[in-house]
C-alpha atoms as a PDB file:
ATOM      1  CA  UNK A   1      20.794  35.981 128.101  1.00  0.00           C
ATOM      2  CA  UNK A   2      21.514  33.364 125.691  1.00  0.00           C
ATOM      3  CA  UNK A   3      23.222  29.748 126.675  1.00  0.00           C
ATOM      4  CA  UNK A   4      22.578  26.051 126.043  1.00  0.00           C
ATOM      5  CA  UNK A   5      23.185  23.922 128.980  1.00  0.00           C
ATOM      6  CA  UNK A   6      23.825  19.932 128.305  1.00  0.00           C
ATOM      7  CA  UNK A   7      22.302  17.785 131.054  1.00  0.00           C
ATOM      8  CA  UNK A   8      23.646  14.473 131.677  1.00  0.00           C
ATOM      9  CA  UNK A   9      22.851  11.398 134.166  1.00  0.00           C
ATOM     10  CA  UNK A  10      22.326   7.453 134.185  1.00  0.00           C
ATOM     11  CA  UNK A  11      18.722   6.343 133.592  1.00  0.00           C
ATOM     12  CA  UNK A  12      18.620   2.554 135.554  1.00  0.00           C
ATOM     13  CA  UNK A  13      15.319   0.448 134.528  1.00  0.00           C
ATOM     14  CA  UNK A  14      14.650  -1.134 137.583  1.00  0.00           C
ATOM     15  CA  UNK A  15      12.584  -3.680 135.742  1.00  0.00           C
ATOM     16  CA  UNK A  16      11.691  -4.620 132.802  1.00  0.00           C
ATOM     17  CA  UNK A  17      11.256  -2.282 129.951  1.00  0.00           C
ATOM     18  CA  UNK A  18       9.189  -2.529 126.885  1.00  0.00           C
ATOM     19  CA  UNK A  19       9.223   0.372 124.319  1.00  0.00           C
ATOM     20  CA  UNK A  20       8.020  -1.160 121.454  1.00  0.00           C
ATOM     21  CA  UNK A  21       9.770  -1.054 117.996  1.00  0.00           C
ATOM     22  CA  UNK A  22       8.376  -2.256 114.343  1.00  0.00           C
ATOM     23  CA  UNK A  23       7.861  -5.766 113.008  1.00  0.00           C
ATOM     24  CA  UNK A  24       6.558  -6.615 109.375  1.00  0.00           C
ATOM     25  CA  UNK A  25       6.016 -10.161 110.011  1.00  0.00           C
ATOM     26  CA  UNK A  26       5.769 -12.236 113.024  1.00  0.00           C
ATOM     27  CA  UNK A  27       6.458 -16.325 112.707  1.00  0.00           C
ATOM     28  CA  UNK A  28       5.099 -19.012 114.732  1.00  0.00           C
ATOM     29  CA  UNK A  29       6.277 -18.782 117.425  1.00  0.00           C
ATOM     30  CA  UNK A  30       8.356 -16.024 117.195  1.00  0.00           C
ATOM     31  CA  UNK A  31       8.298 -12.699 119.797  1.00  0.00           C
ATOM     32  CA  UNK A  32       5.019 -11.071 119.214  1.00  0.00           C
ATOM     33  CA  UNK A  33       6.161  -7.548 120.591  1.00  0.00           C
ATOM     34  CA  UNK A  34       9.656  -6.541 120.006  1.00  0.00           C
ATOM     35  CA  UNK A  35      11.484  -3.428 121.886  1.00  0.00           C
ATOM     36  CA  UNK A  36      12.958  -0.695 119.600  1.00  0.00           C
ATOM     37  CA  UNK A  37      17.123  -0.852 119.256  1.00  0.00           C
ATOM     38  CA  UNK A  38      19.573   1.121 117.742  1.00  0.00           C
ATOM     39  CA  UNK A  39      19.981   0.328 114.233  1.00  0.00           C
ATOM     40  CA  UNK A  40      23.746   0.416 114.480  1.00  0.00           C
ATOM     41  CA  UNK A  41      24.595  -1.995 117.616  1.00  0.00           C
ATOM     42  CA  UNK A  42      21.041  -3.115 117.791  1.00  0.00           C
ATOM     43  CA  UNK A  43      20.819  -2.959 121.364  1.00  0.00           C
ATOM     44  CA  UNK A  44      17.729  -1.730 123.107  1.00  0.00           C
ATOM     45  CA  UNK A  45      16.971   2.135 123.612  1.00  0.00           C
ATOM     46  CA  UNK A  46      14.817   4.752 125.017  1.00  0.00           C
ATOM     47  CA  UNK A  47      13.855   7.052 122.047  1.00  0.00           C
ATOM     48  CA  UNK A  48      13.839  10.692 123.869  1.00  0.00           C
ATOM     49  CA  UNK A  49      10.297  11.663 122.450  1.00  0.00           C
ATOM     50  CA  UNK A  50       9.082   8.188 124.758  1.00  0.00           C
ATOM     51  CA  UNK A  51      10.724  10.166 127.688  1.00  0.00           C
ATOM     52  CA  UNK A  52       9.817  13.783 126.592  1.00  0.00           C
ATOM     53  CA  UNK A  53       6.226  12.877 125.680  1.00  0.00           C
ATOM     54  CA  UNK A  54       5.596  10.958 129.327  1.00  0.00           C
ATOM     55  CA  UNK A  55       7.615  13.525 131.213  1.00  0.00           C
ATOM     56  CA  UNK A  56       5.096  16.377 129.678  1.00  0.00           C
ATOM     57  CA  UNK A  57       1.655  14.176 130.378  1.00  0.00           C
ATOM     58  CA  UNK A  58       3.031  13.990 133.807  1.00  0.00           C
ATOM     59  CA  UNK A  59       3.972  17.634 134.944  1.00  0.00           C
ATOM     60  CA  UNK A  60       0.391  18.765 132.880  1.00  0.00           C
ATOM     61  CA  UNK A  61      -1.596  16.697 135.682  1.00  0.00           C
ATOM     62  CA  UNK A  62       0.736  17.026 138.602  1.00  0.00           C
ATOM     63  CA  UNK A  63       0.321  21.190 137.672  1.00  0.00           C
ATOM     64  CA  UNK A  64      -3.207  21.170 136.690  1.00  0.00           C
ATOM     65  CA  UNK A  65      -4.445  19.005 140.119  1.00  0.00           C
ATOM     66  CA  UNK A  66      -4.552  15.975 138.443  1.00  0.00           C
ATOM     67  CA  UNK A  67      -6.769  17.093 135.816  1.00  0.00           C
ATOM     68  CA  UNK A  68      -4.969  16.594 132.172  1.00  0.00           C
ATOM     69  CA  UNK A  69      -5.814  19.899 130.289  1.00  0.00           C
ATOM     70  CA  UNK A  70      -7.918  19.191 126.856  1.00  0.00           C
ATOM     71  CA  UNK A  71      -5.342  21.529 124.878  1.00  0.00           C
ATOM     72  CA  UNK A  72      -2.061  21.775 125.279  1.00  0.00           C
ATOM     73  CA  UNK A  73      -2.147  25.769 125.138  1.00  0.00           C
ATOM     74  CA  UNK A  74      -4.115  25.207 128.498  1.00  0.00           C
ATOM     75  CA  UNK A  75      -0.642  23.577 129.861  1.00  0.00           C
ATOM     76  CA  UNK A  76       0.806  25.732 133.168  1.00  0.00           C
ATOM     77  CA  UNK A  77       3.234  28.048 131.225  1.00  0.00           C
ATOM     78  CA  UNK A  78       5.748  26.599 133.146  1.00  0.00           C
ATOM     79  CA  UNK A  79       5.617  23.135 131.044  1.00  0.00           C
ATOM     80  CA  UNK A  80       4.515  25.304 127.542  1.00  0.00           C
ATOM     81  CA  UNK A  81       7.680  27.453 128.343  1.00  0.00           C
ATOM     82  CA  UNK A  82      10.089  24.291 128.389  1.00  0.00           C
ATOM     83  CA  UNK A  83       8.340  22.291 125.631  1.00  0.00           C
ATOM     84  CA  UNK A  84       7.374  24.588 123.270  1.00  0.00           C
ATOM     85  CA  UNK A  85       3.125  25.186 122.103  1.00  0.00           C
ATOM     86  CA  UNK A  86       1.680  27.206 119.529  1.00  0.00           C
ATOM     87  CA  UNK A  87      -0.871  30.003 120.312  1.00  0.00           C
ATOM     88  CA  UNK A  88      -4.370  29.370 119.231  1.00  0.00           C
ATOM     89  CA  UNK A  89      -4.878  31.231 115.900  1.00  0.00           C
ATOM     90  CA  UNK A  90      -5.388  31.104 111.978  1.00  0.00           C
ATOM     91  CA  UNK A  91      -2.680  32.188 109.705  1.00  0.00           C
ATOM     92  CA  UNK A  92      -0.063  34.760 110.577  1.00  0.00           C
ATOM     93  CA  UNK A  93      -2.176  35.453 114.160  1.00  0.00           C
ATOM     94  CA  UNK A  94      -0.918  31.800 114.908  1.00  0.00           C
ATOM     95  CA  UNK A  95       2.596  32.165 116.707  1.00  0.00           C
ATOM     96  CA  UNK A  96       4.613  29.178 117.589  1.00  0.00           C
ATOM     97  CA  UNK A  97       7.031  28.727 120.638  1.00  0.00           C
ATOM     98  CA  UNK A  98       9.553  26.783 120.323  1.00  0.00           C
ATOM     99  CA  UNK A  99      10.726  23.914 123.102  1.00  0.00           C
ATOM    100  CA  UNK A 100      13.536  25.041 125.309  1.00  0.00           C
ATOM    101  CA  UNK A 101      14.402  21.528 126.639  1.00  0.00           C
ATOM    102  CA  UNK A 102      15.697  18.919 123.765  1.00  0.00           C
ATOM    103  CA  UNK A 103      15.725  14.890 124.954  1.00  0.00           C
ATOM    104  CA  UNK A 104      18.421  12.915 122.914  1.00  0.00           C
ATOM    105  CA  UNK A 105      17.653   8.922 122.926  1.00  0.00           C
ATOM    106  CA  UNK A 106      18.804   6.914 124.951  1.00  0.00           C
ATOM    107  CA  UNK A 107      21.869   4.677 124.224  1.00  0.00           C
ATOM    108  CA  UNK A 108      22.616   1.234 126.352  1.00  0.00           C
ATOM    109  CA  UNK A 109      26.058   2.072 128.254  1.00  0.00           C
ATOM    110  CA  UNK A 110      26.294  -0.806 130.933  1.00  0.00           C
ATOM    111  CA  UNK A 111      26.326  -3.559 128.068  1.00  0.00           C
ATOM    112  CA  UNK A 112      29.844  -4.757 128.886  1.00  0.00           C
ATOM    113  CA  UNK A 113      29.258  -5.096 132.188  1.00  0.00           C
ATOM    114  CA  UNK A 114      25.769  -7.306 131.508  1.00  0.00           C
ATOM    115  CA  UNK A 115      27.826  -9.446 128.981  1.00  0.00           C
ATOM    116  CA  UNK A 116      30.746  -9.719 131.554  1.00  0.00           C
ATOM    117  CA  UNK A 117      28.427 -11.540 134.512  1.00  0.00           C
ATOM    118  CA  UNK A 118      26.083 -12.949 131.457  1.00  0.00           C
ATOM    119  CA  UNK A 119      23.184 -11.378 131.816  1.00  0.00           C
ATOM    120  CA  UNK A 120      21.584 -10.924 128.398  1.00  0.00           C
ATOM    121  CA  UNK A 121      20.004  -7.253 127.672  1.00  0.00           C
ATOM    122  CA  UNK A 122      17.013  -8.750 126.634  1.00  0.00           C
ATOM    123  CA  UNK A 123      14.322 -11.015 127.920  1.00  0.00           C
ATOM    124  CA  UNK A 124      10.925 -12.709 126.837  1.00  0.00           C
ATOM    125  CA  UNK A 125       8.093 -12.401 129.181  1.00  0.00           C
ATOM    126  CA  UNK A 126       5.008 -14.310 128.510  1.00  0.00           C
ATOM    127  CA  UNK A 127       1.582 -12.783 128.888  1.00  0.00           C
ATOM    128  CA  UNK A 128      -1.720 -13.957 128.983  1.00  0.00           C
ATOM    129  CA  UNK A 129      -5.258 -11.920 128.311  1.00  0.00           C
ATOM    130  CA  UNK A 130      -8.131 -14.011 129.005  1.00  0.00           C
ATOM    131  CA  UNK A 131     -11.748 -13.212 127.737  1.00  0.00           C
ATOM    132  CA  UNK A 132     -14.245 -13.344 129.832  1.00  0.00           C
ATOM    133  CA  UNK A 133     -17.135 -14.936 128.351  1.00  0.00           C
ATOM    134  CA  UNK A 134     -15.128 -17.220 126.766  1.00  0.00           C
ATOM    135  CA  UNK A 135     -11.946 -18.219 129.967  1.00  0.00           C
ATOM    136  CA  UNK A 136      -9.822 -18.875 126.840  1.00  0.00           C
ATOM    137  CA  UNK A 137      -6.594 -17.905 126.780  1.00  0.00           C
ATOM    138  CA  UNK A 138      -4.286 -15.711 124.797  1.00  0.00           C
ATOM    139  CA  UNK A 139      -1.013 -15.701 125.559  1.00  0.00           C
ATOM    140  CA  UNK A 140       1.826 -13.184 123.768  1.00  0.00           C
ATOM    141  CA  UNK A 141       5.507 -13.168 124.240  1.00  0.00           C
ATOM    142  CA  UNK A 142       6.564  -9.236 124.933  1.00  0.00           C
ATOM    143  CA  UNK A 143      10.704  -8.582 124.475  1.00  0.00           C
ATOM    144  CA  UNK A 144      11.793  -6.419 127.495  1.00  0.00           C
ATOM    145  CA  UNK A 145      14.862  -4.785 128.309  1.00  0.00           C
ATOM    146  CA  UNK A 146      16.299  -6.259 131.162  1.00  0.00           C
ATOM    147  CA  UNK A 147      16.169  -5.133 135.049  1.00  0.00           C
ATOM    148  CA  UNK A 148      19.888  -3.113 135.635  1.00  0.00           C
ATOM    149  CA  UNK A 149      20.107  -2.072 131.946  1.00  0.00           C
ATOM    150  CA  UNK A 150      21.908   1.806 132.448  1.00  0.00           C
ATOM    151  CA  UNK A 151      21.156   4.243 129.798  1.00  0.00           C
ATOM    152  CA  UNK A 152      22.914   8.021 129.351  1.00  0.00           C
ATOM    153  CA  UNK A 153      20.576  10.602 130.147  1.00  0.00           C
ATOM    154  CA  UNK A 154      21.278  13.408 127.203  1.00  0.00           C
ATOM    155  CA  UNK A 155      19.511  16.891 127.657  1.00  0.00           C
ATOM    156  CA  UNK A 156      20.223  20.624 125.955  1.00  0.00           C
ATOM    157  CA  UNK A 157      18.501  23.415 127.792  1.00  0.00           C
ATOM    158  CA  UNK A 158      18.165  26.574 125.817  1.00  0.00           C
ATOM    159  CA  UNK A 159      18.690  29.537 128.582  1.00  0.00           C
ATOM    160  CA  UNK A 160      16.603  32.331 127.468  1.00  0.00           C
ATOM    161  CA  UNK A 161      15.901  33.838 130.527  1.00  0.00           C
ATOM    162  CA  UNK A 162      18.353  34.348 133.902  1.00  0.00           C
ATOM    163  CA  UNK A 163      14.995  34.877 135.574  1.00  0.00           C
ATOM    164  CA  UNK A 164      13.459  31.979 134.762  1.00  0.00           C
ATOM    165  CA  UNK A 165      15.980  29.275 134.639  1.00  0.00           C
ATOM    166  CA  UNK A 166      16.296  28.272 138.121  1.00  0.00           C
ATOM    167  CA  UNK A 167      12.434  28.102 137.560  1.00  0.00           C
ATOM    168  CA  UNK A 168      12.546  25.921 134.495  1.00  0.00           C
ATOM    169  CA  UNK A 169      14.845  23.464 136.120  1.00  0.00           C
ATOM    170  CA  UNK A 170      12.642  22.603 138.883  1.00  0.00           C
ATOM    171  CA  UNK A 171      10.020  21.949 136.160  1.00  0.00           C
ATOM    172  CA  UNK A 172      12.275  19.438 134.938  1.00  0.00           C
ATOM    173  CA  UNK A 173      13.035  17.905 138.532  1.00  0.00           C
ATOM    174  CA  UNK A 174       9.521  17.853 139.249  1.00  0.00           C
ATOM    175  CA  UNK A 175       8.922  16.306 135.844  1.00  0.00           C
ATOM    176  CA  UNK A 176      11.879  13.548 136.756  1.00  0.00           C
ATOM    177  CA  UNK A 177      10.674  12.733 140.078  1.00  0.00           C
ATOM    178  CA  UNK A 178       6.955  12.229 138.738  1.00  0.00           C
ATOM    179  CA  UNK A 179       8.971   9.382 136.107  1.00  0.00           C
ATOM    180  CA  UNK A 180      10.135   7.270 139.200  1.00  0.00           C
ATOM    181  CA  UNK A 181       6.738   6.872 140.673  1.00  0.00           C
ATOM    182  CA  UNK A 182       5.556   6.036 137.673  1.00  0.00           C
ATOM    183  CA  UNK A 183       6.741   4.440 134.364  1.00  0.00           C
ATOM    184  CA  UNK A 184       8.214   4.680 130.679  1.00  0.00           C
ATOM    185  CA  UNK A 185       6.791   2.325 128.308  1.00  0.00           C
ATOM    186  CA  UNK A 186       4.127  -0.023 127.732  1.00  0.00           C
ATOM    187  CA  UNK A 187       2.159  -2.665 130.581  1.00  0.00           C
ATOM    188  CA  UNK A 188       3.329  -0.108 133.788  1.00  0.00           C
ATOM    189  CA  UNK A 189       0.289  -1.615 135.613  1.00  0.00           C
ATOM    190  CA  UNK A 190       1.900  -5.059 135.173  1.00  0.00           C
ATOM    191  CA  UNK A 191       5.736  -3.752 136.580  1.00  0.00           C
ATOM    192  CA  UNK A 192       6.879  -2.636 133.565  1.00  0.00           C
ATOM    193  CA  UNK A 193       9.484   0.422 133.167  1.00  0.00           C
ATOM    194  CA  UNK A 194      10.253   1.323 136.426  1.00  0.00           C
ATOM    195  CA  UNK A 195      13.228   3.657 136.448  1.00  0.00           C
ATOM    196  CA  UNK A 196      15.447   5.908 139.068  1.00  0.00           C
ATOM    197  CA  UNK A 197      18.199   8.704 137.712  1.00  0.00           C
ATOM    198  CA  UNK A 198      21.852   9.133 138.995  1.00  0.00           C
ATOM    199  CA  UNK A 199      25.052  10.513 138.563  1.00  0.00           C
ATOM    200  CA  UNK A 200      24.123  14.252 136.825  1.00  0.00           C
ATOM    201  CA  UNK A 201      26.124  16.459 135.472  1.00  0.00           C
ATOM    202  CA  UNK A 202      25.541  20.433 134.700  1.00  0.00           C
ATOM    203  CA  UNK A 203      27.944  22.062 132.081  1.00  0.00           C
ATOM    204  CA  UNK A 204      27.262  25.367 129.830  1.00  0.00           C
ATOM    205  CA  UNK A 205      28.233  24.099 126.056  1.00  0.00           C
ATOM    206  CA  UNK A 206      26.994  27.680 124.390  1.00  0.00           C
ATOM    207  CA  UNK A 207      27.816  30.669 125.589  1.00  0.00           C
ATOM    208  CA  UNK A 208      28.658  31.903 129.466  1.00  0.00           C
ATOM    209  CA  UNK A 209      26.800  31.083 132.227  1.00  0.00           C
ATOM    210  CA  UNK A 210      27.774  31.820 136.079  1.00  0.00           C
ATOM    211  CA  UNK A 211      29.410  28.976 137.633  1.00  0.00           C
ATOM    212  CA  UNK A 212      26.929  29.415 140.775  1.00  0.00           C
ATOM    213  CA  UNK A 213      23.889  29.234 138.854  1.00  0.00           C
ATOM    214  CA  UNK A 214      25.043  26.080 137.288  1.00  0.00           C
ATOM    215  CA  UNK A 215      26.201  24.678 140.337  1.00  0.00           C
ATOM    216  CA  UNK A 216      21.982  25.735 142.304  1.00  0.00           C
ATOM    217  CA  UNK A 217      20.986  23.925 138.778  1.00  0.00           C
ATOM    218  CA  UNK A 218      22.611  20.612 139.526  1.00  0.00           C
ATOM    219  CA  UNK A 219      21.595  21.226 143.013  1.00  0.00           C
ATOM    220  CA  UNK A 220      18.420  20.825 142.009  1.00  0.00           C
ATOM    221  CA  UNK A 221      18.741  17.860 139.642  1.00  0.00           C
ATOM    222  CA  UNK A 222      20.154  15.898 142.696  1.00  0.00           C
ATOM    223  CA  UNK A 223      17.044  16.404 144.212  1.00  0.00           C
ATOM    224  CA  UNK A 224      15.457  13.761 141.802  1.00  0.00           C
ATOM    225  CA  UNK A 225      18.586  11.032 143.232  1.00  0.00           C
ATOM    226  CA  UNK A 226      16.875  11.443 147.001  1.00  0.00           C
END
């Protein structure tokens, strides 16, 4: 079997977001910690590697009992299988796998609707680290996305195996689910990048797939919504 299967949704930040971006310089008084836009409407994102990167940390705990494996080849197969790993090796012993799940980034697709009611997509939280010997004071100004911000969830599963899809996509529920309870960016002890997913969609792009194994795949996607 051979099919690629484009996952969509609605990624809602139910607070603030920051994923920070790139600054040369930094005037007085200007944001110390920017978030990361889209160079061509320079509106905030979510790069998929931010989402990819946390969703994989996640699942390798929740799978190992909370115990993060040192290597990634000691990953469940389950999460090696959808993101790819390498087999431990030197020279043409050392065989590579590669990811079956791709994560697009993230594009802003509510902005419209935040300009119409004037809500700006950005705002400038101020935050304060004290030291402890000294009590003083050292306050930054972090850019977050703003609380309702909707971004389009853009995923390509490769469909290798009949026998192991249904499998594979309740790794990537699992992995989903784990993201609501926890957080996507930086400061998530301090409320940062809370999230939820809606609205998913299931539709073979490449090749033939059967229409009920599609429709048990967004069946399980919905789960995440609950």
């Amino acid at each position: 079997m051979y099919a690629k299967i484009n996952i969509v949704g609605t990624i809602t930040s139910l607070t603030g977001m920051h994923i920070g971006g790139t600054s040369g310089f930094s005037a007085i008084g200007a944001i110390d910690s920017a978030v990361i836009r889209d160079i061509r409407s320079d509106l905030p994102m979510i790069p998929g590697s931010s989402l990819k990167g946390k969703m994989r940390s996640l699942l390798a705990r929740q799978y190992s009992n909370g115990a993060l494996p040192r290597k990634i080849e000691e990953d469940d197969i389950r999460i090696r299988r959808l993101f790819g790993y390498m087999e431990e090796g030197k020279g043409k012993d050392k065989k590579a796998y590669t990811a079956r799940l791709q994560v697009s980034d993230m594009f802003l697709k509510n902005y419209d609707e935040l300009k119409r009611i004037g809500i700006p997509v950005t705002e400038v939280k101020f935050e304060n680290t004290i030291n402890r010997l000294s009590a003083v004071a050292n306050p930054r100004q972090i850019e977050r996305s703003v609380a309702g911000a909707e971004y389009g969830l853009d995923l390509i599963y490769s469909a290798m195996s009949e026998e192991e899809l249904i499998e594979d996509f309740e790794t990537i529920r699992d992995g989903l689910i784990l993201l609501t309870y926890d957080y996507i960016g930086g400061s998530g002890s301090r409320g940062y990048g809370r999230i939820r997913f809606s609205e998913f969609g299931v539709n073979c792009v490449v090749g033939s797939c059967d229409d009920k194994i599609l429709k048990r795949c967004e069946e399980i996607l919905k789960e995440v919504e609950k």
